[in-house]
Each structure stands twice: as C-alpha cells, then as structure tokens.
C-alpha atoms as a PDB file:
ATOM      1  CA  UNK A   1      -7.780  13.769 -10.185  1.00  0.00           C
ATOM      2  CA  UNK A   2      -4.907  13.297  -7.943  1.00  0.00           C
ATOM      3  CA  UNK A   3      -4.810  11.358  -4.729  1.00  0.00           C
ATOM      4  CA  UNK A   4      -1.613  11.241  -2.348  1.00  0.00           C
ATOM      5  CA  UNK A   5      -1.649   8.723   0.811  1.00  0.00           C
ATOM      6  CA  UNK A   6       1.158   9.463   3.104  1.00  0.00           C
ATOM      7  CA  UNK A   7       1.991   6.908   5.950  1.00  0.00           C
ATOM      8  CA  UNK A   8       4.519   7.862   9.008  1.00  0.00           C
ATOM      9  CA  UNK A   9       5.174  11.174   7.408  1.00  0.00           C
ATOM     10  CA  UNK A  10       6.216  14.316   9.270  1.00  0.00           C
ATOM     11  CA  UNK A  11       3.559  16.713   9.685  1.00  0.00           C
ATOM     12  CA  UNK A  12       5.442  19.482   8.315  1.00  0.00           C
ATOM     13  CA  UNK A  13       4.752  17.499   4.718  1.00  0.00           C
ATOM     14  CA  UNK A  14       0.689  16.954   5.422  1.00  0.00           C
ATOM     15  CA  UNK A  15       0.880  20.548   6.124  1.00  0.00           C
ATOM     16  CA  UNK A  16       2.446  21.149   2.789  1.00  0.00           C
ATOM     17  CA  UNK A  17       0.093  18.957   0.998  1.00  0.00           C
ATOM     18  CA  UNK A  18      -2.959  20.778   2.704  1.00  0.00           C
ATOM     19  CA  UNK A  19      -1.830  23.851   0.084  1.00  0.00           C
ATOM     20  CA  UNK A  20      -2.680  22.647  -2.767  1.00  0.00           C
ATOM     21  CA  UNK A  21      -5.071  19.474  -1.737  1.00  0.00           C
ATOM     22  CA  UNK A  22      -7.734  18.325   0.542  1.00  0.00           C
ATOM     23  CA  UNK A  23      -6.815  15.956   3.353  1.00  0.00           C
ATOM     24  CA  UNK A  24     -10.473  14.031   3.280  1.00  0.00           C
ATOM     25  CA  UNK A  25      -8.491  11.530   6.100  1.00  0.00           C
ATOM     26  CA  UNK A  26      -5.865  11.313   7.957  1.00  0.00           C
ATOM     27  CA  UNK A  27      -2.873  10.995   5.513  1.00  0.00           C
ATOM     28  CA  UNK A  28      -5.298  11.131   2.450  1.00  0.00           C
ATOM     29  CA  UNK A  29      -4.976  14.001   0.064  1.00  0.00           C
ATOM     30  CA  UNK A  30      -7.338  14.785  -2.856  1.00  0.00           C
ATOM     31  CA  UNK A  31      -7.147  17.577  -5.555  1.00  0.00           C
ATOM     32  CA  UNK A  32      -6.948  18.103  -9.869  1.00  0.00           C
ATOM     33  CA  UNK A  33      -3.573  20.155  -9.633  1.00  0.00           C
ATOM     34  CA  UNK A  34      -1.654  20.526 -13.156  1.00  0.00           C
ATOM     35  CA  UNK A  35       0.346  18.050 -14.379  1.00  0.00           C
ATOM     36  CA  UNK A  36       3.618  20.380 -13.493  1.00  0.00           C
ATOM     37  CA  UNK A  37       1.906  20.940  -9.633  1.00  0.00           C
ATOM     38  CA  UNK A  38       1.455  17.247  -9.482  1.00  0.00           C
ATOM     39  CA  UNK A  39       4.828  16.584  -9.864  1.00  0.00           C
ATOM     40  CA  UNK A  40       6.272  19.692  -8.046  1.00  0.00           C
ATOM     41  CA  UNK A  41       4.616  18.212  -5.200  1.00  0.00           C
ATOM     42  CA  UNK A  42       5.782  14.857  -5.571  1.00  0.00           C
ATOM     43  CA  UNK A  43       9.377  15.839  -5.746  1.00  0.00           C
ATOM     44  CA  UNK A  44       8.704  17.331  -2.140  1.00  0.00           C
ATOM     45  CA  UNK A  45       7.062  14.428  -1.034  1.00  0.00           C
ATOM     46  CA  UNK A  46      10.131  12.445  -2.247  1.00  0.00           C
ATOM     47  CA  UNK A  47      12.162  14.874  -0.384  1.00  0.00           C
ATOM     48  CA  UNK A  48      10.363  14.870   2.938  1.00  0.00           C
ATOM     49  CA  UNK A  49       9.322  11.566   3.478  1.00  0.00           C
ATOM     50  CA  UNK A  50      11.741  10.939   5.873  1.00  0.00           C
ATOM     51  CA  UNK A  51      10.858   7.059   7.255  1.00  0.00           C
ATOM     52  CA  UNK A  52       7.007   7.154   5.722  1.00  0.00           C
ATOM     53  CA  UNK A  53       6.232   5.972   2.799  1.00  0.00           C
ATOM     54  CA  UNK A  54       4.165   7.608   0.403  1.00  0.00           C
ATOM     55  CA  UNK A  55       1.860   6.606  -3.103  1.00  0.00           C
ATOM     56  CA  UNK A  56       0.151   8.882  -5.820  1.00  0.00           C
ATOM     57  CA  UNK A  57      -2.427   7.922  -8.082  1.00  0.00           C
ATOM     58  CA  UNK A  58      -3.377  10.034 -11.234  1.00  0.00           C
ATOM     59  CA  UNK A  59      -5.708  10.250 -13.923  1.00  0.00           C
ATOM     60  CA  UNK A  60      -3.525   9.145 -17.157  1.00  0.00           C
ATOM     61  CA  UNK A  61      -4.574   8.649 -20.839  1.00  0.00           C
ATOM     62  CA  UNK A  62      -3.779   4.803 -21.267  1.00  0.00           C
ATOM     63  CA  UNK A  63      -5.831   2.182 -20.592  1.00  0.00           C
ATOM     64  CA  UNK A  64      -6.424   1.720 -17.247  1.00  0.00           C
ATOM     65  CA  UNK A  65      -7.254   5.367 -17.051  1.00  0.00           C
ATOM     66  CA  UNK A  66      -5.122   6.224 -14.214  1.00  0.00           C
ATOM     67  CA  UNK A  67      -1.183   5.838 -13.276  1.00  0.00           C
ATOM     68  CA  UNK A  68       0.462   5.921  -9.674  1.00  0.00           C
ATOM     69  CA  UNK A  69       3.829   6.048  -8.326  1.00  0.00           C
ATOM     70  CA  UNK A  70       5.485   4.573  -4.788  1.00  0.00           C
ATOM     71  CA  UNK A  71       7.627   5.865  -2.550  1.00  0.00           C
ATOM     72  CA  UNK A  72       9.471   3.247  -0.232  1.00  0.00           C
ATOM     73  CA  UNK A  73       6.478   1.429  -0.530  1.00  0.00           C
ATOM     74  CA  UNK A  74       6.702  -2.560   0.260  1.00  0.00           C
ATOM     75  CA  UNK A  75       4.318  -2.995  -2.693  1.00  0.00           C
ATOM     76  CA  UNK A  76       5.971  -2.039  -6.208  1.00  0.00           C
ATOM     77  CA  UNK A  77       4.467  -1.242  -9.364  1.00  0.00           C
ATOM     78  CA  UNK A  78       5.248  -3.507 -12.304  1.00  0.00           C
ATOM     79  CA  UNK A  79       4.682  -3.486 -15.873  1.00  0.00           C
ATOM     80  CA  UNK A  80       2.780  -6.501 -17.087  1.00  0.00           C
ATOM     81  CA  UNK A  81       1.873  -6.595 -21.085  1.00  0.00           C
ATOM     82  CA  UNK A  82       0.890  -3.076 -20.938  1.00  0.00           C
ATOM     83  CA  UNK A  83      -0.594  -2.855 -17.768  1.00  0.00           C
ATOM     84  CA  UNK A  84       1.168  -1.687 -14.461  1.00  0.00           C
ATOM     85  CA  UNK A  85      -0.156  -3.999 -11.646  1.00  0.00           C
ATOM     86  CA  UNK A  86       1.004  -4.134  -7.984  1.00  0.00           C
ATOM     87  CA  UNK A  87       3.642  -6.985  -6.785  1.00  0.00           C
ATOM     88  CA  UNK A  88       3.032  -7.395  -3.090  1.00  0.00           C
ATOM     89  CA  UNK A  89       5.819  -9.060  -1.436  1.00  0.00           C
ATOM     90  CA  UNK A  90       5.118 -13.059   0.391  1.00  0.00           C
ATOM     91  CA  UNK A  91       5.677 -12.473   4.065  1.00  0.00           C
ATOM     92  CA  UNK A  92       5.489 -15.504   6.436  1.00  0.00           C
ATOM     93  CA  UNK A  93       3.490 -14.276   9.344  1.00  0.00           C
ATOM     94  CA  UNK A  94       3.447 -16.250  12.510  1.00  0.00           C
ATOM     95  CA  UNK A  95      -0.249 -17.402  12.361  1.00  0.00           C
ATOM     96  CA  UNK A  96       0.885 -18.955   8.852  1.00  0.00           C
ATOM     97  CA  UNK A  97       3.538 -20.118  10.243  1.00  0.00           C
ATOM     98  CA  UNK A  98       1.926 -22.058  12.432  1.00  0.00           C
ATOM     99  CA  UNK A  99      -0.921 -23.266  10.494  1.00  0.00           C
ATOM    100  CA  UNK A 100       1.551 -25.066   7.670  1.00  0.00           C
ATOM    101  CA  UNK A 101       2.859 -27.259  10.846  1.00  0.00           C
ATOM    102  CA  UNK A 102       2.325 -30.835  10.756  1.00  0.00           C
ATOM    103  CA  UNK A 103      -0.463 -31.912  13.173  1.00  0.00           C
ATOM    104  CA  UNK A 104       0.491 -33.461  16.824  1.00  0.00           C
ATOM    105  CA  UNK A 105      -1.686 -36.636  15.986  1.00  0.00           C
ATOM    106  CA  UNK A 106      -4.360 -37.607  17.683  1.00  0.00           C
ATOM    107  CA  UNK A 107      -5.602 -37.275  21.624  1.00  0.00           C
ATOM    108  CA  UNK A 108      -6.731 -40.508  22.934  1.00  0.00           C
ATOM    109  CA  UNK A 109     -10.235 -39.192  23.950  1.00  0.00           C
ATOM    110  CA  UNK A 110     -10.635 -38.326  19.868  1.00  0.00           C
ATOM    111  CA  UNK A 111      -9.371 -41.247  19.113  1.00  0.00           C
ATOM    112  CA  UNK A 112     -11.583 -43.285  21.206  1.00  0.00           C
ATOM    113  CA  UNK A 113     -14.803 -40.919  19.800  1.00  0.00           C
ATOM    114  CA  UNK A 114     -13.876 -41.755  16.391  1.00  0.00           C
ATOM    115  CA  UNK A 115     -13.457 -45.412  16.583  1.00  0.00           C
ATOM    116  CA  UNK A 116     -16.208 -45.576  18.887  1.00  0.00           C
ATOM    117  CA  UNK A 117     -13.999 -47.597  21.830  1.00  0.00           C
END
C-alpha cells in the first residue's frame, strides 16, 4: 500500500498522481503500485513540487511494517535504535508566547475578594 499527501502542489502533479493512484481527498493519493512505480513516481513528485511539500508512506518489511519519505517537509524522519520516528520542530506561537508571561499581579477588587476586605 502506498499513500502520497501533497500540500501546495501544482495541479499538473495531482493530475499525474491520479494515473496511477486514487485521490480519496484532496491532496491524498492511495494505490499498491510496484516498488519501481513507487519510486518512479516519487522522483516526479520530487521534481514537481515546486513550493508544496510532499510525504509517502509504504508498506516495508521491518518492524514497524511500513516506511515513508518527506519532501520539504517541516517534520523530518529520524532514525532512533532501529526505528524511524518523526522530529517535529518547537515553534513559539504567539498564544504560547503569551501564556509563559509573568502575571500583572493582582486587581484590587480580587484582592479585596480574597482577603475578604
């Protein structure tokens, strides 16, 4: 089983894709091409990405049971004792940002509340 997820690609590529595997959503493509097809057809994604990004995931025989591969993907693949995991890289967004600033202090009316003045 082979699945392809493109993001931002040019539709010119999904259209390529559609060939040889089912787009079951937007961007999504499904299929159980040959080995060689599989990676005929990731060379052209390679090729054609232009700004997307794209990932495959494959059936493999090791021990997770399946392998993938990113293309100018944020999130890299990474070998860990055997086992290929996923490093996501730590972004700051500005809701964390602002949550890891210390608090103002108190307003009078809590204050007043709390110690019951």
């Amino acid at each position: 089983m082979t699945v392809i997820v493109l993001t931002r690609c040019p539709a010119g590529l999904r259209g390529f894709l559609t060939r040889w595997l089912m787009e079951i959503s937007p961007g999504v493509f499904i299929g159980r091409p040959s080995a060689r097809i599989r990676e005929a057809l990731w060379a052209e994604v390679a090729q054609y990405v232009d700004t997307g990004r794209a990932l495959l995931a494959h059936t493999a025989d090791n021990e997770q049971g399946f392998a993938f591969a990113t293309y100018d993907h944020k999130w890299h693949p990474i070998d860990h004792e055997g086992l290929v995991l996923i490093r996501r890289p730590k972004e700051r967004s500005a809701i964390t940002a602002a949550t890891t600033e210390a608090p103002k202090g108190w307003s009078k009316a809590s204050k007043r509340r709390r110690y019951g003045r």
